[in-house]
N, C-alpha and C. Protein backbone atom coordinates (compact mmCIF):
# COMPACT_ATOMS: atom_id res chain seq x y z
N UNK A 1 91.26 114.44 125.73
CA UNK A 1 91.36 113.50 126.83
C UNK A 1 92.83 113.41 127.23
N UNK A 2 92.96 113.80 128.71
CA UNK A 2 94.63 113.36 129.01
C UNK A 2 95.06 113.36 130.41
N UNK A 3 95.62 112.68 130.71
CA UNK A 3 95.78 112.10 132.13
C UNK A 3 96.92 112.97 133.06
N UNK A 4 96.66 113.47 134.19
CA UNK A 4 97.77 114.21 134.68
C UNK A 4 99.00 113.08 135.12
N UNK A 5 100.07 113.16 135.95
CA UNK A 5 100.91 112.33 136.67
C UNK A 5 100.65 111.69 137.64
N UNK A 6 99.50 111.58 137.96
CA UNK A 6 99.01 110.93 139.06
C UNK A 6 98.05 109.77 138.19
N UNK A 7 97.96 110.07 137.02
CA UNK A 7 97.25 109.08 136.06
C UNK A 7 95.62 109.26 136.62
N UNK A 8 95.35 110.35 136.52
CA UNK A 8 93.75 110.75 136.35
C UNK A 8 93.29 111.41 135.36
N UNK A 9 92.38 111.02 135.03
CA UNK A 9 92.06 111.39 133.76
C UNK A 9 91.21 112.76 133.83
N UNK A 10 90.99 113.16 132.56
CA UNK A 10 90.45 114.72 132.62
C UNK A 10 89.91 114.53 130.96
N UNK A 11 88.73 115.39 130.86
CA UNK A 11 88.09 115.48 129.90
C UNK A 11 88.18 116.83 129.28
N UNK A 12 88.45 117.69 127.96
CA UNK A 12 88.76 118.98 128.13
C UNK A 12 87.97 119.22 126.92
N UNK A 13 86.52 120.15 126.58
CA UNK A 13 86.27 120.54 125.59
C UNK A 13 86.22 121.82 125.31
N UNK A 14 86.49 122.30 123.98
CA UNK A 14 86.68 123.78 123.51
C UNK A 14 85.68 123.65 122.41
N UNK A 15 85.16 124.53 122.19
CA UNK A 15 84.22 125.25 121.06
C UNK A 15 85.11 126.23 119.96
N UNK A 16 85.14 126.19 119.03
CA UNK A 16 85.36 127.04 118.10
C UNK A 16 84.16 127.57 117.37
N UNK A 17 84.66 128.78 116.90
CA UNK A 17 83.08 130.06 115.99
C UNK A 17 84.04 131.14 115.83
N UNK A 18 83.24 131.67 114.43
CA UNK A 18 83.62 132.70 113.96
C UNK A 18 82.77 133.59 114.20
N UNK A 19 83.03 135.09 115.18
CA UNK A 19 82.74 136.71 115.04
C UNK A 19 83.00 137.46 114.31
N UNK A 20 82.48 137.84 113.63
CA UNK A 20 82.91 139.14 112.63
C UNK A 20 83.76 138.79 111.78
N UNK A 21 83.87 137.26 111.65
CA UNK A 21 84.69 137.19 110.62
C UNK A 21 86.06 136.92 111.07
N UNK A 22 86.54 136.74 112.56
CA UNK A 22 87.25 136.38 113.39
C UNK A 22 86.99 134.94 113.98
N UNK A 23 88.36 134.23 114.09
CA UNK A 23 88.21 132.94 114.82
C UNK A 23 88.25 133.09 116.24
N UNK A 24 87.32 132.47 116.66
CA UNK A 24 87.23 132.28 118.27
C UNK A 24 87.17 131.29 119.18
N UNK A 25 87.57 130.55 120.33
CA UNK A 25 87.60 129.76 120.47
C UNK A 25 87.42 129.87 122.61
N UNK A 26 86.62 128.64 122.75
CA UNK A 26 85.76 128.79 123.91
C UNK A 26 86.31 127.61 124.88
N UNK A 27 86.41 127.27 126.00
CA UNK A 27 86.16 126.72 126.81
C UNK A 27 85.27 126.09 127.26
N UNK A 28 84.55 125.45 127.08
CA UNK A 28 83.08 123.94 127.42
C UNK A 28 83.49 124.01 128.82
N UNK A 29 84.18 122.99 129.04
CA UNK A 29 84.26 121.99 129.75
C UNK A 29 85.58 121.88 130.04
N UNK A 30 86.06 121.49 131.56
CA UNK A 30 86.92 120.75 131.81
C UNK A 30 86.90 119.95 132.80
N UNK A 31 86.76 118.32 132.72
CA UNK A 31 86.02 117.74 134.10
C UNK A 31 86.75 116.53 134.18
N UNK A 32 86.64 116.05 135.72
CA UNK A 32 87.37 114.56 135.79
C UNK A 32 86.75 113.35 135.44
N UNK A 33 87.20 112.80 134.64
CA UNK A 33 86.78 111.31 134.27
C UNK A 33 87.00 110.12 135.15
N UNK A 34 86.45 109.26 135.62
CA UNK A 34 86.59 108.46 136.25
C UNK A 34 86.34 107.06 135.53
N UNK A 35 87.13 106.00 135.78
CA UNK A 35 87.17 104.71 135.03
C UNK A 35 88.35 104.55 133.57
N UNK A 36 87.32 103.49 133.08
CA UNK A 36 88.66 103.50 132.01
C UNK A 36 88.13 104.20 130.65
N UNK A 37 89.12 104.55 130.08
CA UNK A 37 88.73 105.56 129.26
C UNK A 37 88.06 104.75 128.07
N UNK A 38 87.34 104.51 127.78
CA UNK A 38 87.08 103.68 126.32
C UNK A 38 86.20 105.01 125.51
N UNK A 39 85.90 104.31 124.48
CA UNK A 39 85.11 105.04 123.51
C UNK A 39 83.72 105.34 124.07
N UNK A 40 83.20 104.36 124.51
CA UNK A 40 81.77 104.67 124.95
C UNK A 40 81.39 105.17 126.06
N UNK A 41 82.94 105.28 127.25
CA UNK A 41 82.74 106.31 128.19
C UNK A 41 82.83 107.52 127.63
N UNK A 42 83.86 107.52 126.84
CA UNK A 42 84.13 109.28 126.21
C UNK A 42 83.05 109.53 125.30
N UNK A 43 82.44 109.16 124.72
CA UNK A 43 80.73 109.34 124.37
C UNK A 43 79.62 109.59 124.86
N UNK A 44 80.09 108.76 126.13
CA UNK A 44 78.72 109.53 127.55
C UNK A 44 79.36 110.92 128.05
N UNK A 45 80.30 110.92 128.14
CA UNK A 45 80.80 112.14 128.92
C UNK A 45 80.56 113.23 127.96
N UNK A 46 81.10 113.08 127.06
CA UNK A 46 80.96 113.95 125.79
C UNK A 46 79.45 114.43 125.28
N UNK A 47 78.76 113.86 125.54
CA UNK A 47 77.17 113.82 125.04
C UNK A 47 76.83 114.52 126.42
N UNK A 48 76.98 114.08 127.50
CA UNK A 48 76.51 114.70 128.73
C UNK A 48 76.30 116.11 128.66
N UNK A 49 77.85 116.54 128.53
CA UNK A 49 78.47 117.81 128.87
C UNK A 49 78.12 118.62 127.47
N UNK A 50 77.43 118.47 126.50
CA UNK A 50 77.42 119.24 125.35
C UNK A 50 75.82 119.45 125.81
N UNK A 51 75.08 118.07 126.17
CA UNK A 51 73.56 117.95 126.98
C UNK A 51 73.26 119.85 127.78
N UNK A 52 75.15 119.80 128.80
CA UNK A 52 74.18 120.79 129.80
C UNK A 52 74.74 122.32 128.94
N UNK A 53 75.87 122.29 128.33
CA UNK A 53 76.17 123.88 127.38
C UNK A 53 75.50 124.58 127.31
N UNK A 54 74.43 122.93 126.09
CA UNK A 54 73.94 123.77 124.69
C UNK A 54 71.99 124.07 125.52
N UNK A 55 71.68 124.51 126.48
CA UNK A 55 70.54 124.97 126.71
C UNK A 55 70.54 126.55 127.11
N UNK A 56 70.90 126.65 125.75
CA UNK A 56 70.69 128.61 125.74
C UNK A 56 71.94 128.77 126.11
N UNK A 57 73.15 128.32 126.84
CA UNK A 57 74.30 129.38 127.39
C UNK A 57 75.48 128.37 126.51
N UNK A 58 76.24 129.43 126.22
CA UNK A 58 77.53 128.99 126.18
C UNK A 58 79.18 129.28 127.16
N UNK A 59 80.37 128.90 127.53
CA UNK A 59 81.11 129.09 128.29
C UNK A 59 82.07 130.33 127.48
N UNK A 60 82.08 131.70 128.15
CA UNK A 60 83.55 132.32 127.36
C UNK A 60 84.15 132.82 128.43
N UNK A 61 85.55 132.88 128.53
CA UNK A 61 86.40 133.00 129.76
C UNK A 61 85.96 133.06 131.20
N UNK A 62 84.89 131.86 131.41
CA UNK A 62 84.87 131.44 132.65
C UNK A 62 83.55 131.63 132.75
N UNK A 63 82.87 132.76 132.16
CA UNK A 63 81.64 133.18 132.25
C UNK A 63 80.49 132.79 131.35
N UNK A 64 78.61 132.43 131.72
CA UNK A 64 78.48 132.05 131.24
C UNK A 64 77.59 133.43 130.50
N UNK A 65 77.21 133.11 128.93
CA UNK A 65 77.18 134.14 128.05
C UNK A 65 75.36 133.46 127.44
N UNK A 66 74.32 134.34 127.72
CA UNK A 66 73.29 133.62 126.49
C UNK A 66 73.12 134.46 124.96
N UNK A 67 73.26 133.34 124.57
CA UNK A 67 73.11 133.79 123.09
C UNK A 67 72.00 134.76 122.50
N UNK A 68 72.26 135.44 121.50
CA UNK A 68 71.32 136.46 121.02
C UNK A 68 70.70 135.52 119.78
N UNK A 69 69.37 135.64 119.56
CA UNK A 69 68.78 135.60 118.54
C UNK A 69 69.56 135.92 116.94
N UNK A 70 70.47 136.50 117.45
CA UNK A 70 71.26 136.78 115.69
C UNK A 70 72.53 135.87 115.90
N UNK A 71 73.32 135.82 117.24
CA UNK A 71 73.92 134.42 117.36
C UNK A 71 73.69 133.22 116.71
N UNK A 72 72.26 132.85 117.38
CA UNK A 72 71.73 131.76 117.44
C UNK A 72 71.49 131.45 115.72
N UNK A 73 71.06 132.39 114.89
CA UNK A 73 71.22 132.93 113.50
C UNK A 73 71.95 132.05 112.58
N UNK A 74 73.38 133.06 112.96
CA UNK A 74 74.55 132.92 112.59
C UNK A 74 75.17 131.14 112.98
N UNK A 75 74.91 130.69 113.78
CA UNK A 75 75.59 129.27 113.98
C UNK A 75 74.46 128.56 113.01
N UNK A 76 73.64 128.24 113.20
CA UNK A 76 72.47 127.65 112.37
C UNK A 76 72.75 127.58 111.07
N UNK A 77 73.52 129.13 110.73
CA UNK A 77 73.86 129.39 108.95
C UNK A 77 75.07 128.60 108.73
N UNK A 78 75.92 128.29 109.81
CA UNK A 78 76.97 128.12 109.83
C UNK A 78 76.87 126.75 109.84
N UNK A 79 76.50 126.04 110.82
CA UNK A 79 76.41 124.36 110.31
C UNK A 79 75.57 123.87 108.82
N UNK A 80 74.93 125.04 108.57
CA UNK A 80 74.10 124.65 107.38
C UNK A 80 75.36 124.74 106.52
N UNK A 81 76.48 125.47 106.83
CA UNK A 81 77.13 125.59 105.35
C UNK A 81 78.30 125.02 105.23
N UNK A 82 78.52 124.15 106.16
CA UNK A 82 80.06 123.17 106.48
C UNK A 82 79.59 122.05 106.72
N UNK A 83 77.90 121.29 106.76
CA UNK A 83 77.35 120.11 106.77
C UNK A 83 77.66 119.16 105.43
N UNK A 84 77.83 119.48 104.30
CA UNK A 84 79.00 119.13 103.01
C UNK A 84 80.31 118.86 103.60
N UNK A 85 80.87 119.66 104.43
CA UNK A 85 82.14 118.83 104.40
C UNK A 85 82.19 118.28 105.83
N UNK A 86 81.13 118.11 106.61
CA UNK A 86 81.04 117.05 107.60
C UNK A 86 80.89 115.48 107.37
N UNK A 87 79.90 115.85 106.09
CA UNK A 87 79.09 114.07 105.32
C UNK A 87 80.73 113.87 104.64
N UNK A 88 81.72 115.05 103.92
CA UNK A 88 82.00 114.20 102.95
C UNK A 88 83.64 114.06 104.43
N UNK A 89 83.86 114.10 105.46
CA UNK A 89 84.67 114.02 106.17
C UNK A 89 84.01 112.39 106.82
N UNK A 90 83.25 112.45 106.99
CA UNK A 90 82.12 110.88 107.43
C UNK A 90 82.30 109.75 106.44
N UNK A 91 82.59 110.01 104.92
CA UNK A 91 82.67 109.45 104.23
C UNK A 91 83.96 109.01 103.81
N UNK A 92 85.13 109.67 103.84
CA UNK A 92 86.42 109.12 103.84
C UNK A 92 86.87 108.55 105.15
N UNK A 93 86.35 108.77 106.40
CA UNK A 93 86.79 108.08 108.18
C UNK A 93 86.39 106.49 107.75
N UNK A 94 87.11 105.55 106.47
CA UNK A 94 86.83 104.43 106.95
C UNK A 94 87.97 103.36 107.00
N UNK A 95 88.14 102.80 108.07
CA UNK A 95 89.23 101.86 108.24
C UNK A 95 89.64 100.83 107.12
N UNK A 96 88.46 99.88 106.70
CA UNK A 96 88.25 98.53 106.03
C UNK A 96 87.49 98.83 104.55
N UNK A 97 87.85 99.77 104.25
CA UNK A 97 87.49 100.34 102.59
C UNK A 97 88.56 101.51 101.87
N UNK A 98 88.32 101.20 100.68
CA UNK A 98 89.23 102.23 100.07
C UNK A 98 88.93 103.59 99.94
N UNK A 99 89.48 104.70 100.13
CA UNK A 99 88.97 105.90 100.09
C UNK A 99 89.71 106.78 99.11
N UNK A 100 90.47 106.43 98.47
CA UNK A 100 90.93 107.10 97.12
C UNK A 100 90.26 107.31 96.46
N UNK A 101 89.43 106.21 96.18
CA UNK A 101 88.68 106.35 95.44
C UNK A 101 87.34 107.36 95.01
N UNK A 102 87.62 108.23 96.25
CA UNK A 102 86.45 109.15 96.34
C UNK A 102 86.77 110.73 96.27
N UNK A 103 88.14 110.81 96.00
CA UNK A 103 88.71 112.30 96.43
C UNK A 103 87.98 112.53 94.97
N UNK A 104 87.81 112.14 93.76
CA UNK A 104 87.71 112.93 92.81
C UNK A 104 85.81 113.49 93.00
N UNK A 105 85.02 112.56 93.66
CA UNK A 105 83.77 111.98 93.65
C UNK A 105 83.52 113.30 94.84
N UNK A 106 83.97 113.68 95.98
CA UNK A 106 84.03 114.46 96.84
C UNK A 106 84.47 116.13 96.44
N UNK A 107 85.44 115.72 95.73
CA UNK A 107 85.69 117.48 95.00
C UNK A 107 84.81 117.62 94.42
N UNK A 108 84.21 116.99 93.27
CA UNK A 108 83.36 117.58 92.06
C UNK A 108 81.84 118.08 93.55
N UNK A 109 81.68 117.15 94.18
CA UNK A 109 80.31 117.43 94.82
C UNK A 109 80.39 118.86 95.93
N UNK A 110 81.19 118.54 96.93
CA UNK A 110 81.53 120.10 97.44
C UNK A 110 81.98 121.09 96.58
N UNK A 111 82.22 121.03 95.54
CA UNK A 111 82.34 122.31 94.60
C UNK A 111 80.91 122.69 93.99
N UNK A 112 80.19 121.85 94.04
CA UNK A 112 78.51 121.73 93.51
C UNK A 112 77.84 122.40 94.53
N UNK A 113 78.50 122.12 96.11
CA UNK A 113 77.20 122.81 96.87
C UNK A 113 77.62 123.72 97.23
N UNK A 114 79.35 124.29 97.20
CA UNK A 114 80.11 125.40 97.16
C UNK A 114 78.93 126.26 96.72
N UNK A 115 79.06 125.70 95.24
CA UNK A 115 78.38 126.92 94.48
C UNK A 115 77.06 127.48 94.25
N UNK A 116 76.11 126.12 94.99
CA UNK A 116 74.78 126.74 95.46
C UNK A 116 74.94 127.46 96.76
N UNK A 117 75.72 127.09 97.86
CA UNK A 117 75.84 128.00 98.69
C UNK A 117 76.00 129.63 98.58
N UNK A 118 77.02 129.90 97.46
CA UNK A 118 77.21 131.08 97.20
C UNK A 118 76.41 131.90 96.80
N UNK A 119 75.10 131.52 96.00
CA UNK A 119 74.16 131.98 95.49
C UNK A 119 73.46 132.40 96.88
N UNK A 120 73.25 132.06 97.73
CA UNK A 120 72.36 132.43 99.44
C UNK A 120 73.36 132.87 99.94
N UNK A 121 74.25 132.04 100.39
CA UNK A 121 75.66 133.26 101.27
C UNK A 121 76.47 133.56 100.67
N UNK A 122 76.62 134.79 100.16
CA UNK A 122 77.52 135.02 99.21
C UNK A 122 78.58 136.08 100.71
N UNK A 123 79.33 135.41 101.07
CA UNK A 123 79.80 136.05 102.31
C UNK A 123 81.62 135.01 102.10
N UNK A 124 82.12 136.15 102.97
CA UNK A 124 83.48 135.80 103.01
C UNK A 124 84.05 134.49 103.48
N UNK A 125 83.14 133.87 104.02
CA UNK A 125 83.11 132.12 105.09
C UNK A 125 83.34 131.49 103.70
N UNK A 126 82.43 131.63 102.65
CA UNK A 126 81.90 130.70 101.63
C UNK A 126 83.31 130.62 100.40
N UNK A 127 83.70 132.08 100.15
CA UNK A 127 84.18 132.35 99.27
C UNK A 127 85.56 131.23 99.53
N UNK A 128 86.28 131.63 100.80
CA UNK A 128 87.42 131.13 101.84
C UNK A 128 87.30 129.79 101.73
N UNK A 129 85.83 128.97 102.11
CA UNK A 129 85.46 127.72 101.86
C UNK A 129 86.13 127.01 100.48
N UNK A 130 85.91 128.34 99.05
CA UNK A 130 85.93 127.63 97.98
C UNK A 130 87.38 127.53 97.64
N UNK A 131 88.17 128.64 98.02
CA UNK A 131 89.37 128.68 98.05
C UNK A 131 90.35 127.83 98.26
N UNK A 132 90.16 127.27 99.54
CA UNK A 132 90.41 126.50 100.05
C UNK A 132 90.52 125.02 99.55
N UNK A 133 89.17 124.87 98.93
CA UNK A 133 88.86 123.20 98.55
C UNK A 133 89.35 122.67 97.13
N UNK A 134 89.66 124.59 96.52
CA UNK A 134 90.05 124.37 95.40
C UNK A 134 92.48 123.92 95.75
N UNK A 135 92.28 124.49 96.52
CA UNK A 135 93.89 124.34 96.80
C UNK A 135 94.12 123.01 96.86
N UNK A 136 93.39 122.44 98.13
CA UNK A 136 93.67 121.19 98.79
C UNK A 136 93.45 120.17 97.38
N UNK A 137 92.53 120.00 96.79
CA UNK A 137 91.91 118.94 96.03
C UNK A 137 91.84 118.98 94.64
N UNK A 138 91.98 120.81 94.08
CA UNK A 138 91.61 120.94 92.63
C UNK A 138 92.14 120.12 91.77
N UNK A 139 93.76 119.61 92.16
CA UNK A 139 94.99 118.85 91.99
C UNK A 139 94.30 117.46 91.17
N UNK A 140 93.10 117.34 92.23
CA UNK A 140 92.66 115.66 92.03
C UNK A 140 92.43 115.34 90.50
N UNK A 141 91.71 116.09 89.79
CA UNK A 141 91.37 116.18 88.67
C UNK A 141 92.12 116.09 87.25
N UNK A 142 93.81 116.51 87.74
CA UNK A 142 94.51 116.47 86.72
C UNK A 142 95.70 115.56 87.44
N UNK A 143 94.94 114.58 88.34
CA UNK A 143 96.16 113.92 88.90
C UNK A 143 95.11 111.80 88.73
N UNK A 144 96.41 111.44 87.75
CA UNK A 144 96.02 110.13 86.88
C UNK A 144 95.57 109.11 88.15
N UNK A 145 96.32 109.39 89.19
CA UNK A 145 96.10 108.05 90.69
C UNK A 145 94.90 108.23 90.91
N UNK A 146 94.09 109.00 91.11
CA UNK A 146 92.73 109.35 91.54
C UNK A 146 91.81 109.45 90.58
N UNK A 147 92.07 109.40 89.39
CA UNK A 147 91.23 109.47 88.45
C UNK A 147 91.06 107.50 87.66
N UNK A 148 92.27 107.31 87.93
CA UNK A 148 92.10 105.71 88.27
C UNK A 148 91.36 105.00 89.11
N UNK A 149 91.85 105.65 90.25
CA UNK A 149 90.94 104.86 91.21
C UNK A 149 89.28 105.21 91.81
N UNK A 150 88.79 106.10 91.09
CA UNK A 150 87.42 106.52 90.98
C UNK A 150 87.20 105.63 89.43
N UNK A 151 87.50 105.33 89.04
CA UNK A 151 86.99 104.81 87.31
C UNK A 151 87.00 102.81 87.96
N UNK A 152 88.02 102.78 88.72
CA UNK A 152 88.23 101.18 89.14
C UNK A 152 87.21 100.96 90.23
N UNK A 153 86.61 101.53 90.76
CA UNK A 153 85.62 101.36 92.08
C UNK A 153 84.25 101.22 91.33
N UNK A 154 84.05 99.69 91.50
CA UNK A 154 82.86 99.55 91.23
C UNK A 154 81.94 100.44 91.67
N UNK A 155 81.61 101.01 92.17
CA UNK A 155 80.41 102.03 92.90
C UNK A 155 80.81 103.31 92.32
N UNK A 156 81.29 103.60 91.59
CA UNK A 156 81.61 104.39 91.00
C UNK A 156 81.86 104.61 89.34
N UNK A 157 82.78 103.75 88.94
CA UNK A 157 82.69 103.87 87.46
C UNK A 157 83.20 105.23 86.55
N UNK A 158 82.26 105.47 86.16
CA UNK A 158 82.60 106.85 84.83
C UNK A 158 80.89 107.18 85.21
N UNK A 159 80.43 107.17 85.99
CA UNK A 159 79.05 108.08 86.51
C UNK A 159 79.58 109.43 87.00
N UNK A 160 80.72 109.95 87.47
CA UNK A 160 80.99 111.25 87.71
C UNK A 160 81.19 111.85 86.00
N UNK A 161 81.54 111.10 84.86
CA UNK A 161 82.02 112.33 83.84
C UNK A 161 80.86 111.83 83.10
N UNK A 162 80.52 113.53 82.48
CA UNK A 162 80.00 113.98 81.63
C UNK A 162 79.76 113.07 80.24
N UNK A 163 79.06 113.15 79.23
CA UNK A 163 79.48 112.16 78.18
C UNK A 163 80.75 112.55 77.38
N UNK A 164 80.79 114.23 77.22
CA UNK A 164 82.26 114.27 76.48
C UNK A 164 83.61 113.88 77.00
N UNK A 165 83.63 113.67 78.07
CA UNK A 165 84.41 112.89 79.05
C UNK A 165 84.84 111.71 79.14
N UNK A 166 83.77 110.64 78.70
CA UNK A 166 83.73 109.94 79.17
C UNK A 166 84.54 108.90 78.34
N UNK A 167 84.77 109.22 77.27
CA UNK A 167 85.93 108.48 76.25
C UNK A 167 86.89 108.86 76.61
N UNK A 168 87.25 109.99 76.74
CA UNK A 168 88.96 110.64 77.05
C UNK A 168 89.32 109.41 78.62
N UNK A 169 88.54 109.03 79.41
CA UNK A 169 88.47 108.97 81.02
C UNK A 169 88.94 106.86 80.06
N UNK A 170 87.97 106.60 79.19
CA UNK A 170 88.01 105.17 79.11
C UNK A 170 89.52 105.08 78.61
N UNK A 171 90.14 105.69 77.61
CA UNK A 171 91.10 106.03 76.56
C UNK A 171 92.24 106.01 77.55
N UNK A 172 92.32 106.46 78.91
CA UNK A 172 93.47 107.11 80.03
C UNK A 172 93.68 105.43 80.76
N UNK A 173 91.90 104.74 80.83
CA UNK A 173 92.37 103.40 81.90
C UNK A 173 92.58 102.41 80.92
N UNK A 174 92.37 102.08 79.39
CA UNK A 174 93.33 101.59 78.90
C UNK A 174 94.60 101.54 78.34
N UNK A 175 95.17 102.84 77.94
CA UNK A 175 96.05 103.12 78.07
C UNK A 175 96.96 103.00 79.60
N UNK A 176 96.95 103.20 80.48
CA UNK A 176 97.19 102.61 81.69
C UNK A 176 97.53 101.15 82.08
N UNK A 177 96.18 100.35 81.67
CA UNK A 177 96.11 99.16 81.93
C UNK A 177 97.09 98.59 80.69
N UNK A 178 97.38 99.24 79.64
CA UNK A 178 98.51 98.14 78.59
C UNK A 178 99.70 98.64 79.34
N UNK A 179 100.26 99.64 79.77
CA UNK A 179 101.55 99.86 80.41
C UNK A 179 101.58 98.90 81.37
N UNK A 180 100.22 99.04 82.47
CA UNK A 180 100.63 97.68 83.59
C UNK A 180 100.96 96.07 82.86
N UNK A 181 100.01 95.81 81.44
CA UNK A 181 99.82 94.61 81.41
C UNK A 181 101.61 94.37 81.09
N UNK A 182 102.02 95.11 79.64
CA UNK A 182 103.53 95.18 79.35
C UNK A 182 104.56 95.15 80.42
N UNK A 183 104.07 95.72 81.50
CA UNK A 183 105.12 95.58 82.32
C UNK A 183 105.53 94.51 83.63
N UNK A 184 104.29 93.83 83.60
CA UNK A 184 103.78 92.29 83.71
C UNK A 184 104.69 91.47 82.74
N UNK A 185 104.16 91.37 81.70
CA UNK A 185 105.05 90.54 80.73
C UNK A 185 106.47 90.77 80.72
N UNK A 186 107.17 92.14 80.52
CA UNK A 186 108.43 92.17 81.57
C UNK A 186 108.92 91.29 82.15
N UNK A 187 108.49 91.68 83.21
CA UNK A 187 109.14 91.07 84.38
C UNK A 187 108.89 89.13 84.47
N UNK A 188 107.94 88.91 83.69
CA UNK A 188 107.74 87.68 83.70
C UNK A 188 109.07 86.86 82.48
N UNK A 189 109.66 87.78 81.80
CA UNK A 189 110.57 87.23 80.49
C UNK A 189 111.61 87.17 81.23
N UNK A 190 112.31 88.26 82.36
CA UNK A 190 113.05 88.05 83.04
C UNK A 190 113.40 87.70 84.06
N UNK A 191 112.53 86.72 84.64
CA UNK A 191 112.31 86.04 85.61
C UNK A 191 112.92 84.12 85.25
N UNK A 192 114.04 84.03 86.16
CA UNK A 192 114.49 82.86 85.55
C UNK A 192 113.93 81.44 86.29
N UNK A 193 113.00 81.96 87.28
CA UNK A 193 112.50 80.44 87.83
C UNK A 193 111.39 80.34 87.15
N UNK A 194 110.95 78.48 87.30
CA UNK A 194 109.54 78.23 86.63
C UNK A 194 108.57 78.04 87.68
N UNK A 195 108.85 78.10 88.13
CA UNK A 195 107.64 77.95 89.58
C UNK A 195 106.01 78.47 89.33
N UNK A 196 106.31 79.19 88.58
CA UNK A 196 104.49 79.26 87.99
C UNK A 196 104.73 79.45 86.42
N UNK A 197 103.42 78.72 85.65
CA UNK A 197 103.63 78.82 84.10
C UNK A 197 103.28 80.36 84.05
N UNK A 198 103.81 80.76 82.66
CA UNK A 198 103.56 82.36 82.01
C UNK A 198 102.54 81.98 81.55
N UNK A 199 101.77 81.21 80.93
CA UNK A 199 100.56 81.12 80.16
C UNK A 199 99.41 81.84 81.30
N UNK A 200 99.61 80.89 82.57
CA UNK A 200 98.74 81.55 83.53
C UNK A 200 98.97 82.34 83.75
N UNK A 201 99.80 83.33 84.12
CA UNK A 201 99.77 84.71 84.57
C UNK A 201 99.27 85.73 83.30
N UNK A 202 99.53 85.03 81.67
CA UNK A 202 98.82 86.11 81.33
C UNK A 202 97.32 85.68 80.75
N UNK A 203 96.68 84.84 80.96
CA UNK A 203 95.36 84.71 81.16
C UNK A 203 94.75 85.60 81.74
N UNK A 204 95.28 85.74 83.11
CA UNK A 204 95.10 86.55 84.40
C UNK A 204 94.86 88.25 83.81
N UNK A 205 95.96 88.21 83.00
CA UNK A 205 96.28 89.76 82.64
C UNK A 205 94.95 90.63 81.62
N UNK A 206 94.88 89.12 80.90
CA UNK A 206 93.57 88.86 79.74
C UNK A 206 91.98 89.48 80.86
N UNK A 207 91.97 88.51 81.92
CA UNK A 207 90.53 88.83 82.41
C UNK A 207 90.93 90.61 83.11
N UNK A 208 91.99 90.71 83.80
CA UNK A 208 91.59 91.86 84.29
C UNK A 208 91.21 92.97 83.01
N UNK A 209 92.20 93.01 82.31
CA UNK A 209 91.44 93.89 80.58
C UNK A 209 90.40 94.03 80.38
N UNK A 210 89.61 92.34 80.44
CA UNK A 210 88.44 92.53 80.32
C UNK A 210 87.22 93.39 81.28
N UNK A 211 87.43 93.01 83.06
CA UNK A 211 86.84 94.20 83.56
C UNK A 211 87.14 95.47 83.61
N UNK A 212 88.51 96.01 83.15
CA UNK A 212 88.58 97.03 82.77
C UNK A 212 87.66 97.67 81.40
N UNK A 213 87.59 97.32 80.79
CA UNK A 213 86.95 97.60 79.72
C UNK A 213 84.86 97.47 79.68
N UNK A 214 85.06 96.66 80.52
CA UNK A 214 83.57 96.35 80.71
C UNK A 214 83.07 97.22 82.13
């Protein structure tokens, strides 16, 4: 979406797909918008214009092209096999929730359907796929912030590890949680105002232990 100097707006969509194993990239649409731009205009427009594409033709340099039966194939295989990382891209887009908490919960699972995928497409898309997810994220697993904050999310817990796991995983968030509590008490010894009692703050320190542990 972007407005020329005259402040009119314009709507511009492109298609991306892979040929042969080549990236390619298409031209939709390019049309004038009229009004104010909100979300739910750019949703009608957007829905419209994908409405008139997607009936058998697609746009490539100006011209329109109908798809072949092995096309039509090939995209079908293709949303079937990046629909994993559409849900788990749906699942971290949230404003008013925490989403750390899920990188570890999201690797282990796209590596799960990685690897049923591979068993049916065992093709260069898939392999690239795994490559990939292992670069970006493999990290998560041997990295303590994320392995915290999947163990602290109620909806989550220690349901991702295994049982031999699952002591080493408890063993890491108390160990953790006595460095935070110690370093609480710290700062509370050297703190020279009284403005709140120490008894209460480590009460405080007492219950969180306890849902940690529970």
């Amino acid at each position: 979406m972007w407005s020329n100097r005259q402040m009119r707006g314009f709507l511009g969509m492109t298609g991306h797909f892979i040929s042969n194993w080549k990236l390619e990239s298409v031209m939709i649409s390019c049309k004038r918008v009229r009004g104010r731009h909100t979300a739910d205009k750019i949703r009608q427009e957007y829905e419209e214009t994908l409405a008139i594409s997607t009936r058998g033709k697609t746009i490539k340099n100006g011209a329109s092209v109908q798809l072949s039966p092995y096309e039509r194939k090939l995209l079908k295989e293709l949303c079937y096999i990046l629909k994993p990382f559409e849900d788990a891209t749906i699942m971290v887009q949230k404003d008013k929730s925490v989403s750390a908490s899920l990188v570890v919960l999201i690797y282990m699972g796209l590596t799960h359907q990685i690897n049923e995928l591979s068993v049916t497409y065992n093709n260069k898309l898939v392999q690239t796929l795994k490559l990939s997810l292992e670069k970006r994220l493999g990290g998560s697993m041997s990295d303590d912030n994320f392995l915290l904050a999947a163990m602290l999310d109620p909806t989550i817990k220690l349901r991702w590890c295994n049982s031999s796991d699952s002591m080493e995983m408890e063993n890491k968030l108390l160990l953790n949680a006595k460095k935070y509590i110690s370093s609480i008490h710290v700062d509370s010894e050297s703190c020279d105002t009284d403005d709140s009692p120490p008894q209460k703050s480590l009460e405080l320190t007492h219950q969180h232990q306890e849902f940690l542990v529970s």
